[in-house]
C-alpha atoms as a PDB file:
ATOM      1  CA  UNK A   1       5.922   1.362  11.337  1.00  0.00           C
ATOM      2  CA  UNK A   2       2.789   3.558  10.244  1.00  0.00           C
ATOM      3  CA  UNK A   3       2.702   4.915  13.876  1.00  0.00           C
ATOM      4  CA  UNK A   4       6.516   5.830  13.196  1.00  0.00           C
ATOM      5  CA  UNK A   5       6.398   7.623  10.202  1.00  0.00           C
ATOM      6  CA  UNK A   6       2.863   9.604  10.769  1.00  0.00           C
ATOM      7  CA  UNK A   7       4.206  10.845  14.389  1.00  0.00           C
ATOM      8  CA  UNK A   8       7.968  10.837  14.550  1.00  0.00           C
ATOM      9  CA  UNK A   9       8.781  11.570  11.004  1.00  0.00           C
ATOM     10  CA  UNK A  10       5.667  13.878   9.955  1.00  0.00           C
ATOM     11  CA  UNK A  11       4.569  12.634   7.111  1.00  0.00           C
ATOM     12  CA  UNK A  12       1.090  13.216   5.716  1.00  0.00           C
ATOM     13  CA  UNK A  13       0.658  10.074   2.964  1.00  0.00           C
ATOM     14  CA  UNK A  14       2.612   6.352   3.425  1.00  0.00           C
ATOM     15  CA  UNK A  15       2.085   4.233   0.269  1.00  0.00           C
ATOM     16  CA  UNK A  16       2.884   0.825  -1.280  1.00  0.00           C
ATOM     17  CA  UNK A  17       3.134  -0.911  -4.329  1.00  0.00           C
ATOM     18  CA  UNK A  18       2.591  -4.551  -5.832  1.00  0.00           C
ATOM     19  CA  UNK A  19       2.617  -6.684  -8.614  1.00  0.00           C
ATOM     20  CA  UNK A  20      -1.246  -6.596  -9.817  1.00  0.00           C
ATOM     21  CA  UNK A  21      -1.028 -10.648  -9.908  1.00  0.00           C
ATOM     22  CA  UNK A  22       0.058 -11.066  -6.351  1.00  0.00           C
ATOM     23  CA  UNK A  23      -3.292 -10.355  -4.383  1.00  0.00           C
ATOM     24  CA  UNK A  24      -1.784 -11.467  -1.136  1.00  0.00           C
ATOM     25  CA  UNK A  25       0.943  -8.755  -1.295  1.00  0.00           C
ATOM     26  CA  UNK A  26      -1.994  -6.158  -2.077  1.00  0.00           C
ATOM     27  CA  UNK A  27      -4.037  -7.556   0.987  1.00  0.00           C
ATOM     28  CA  UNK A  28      -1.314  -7.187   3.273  1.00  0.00           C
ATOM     29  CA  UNK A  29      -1.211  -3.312   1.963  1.00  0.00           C
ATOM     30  CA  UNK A  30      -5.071  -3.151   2.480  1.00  0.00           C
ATOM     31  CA  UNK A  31      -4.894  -5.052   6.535  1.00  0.00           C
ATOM     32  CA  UNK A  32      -2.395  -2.186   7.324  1.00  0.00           C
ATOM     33  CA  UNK A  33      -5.129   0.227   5.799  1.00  0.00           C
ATOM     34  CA  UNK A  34      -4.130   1.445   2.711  1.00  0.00           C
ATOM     35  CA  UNK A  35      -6.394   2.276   0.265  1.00  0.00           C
ATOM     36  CA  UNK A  36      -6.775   1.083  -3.674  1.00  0.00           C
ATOM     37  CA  UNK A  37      -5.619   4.116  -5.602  1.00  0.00           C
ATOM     38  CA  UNK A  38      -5.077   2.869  -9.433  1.00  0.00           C
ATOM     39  CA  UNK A  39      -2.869   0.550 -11.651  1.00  0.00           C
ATOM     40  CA  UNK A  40      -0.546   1.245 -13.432  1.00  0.00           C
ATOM     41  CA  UNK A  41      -0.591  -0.761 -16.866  1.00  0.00           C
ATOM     42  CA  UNK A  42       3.090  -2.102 -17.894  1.00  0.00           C
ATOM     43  CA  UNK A  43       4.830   0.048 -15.220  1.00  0.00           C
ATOM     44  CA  UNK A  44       7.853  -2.945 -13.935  1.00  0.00           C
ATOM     45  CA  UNK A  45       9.845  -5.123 -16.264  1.00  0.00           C
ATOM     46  CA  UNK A  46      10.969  -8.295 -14.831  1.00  0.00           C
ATOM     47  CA  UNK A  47      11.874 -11.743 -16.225  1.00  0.00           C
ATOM     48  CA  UNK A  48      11.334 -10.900 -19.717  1.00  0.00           C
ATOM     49  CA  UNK A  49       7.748  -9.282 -19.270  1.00  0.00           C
ATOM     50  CA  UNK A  50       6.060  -6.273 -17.934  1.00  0.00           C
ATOM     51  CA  UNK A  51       3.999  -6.374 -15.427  1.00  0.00           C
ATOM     52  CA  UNK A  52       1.187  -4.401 -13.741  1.00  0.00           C
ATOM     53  CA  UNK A  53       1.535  -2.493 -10.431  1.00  0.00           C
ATOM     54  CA  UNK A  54      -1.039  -1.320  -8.307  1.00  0.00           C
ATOM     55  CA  UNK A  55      -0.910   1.534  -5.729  1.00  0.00           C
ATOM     56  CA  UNK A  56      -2.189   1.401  -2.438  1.00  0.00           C
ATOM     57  CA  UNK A  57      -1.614   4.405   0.452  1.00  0.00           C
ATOM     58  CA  UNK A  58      -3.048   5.873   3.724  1.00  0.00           C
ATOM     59  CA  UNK A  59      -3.097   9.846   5.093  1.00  0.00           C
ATOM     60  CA  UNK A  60      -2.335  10.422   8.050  1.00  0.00           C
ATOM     61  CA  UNK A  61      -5.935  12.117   8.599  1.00  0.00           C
ATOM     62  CA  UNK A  62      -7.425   8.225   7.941  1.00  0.00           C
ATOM     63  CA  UNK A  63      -4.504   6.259  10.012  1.00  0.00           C
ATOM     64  CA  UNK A  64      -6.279   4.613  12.923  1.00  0.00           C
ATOM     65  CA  UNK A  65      -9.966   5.498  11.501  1.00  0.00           C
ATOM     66  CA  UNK A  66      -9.290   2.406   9.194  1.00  0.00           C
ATOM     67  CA  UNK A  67      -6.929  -0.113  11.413  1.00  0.00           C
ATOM     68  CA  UNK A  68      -8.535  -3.346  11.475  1.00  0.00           C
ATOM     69  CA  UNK A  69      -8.481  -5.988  15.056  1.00  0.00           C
ATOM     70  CA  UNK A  70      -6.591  -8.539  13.123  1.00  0.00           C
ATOM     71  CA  UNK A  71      -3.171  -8.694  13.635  1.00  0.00           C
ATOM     72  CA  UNK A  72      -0.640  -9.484  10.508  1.00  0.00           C
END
């Protein structure tokens, strides 16, 4: 899908979002290689509480420099 949107669609930054209390979702984000870049406090309301979301993305300059062997 990264290969997809770097090379057939042009784009220059791919990023993803999670819940800041779901660190499997954020690995997932980080085995594609994305990188951490900040939280944001309070951002997502959702069953009667707001929660946390953290960012994660990858430029196109750093896609493939930062691919890992292990498959999902």
């Amino acid at each position: 899908m990264l290969e997809q949107a770097f090379t057939e669609h042009g784009l220059n930054r791919v990023f993803g979002r999670c819940l800041a209390r779901n660190p499997a979702s954020r690995r997932v984000l980080e085995k594609a290689g994305m990188a951490f870049e900040g939280r944001f406090e309070q951002e997502f309301f959702m069953d009667g509480a707001y929660e946390d979301i953290e960012y994660l993305a990858l430029l196109k300059q750093d896609y493939g420099t930062t691919q890992q062997d292990t498959p999902f």
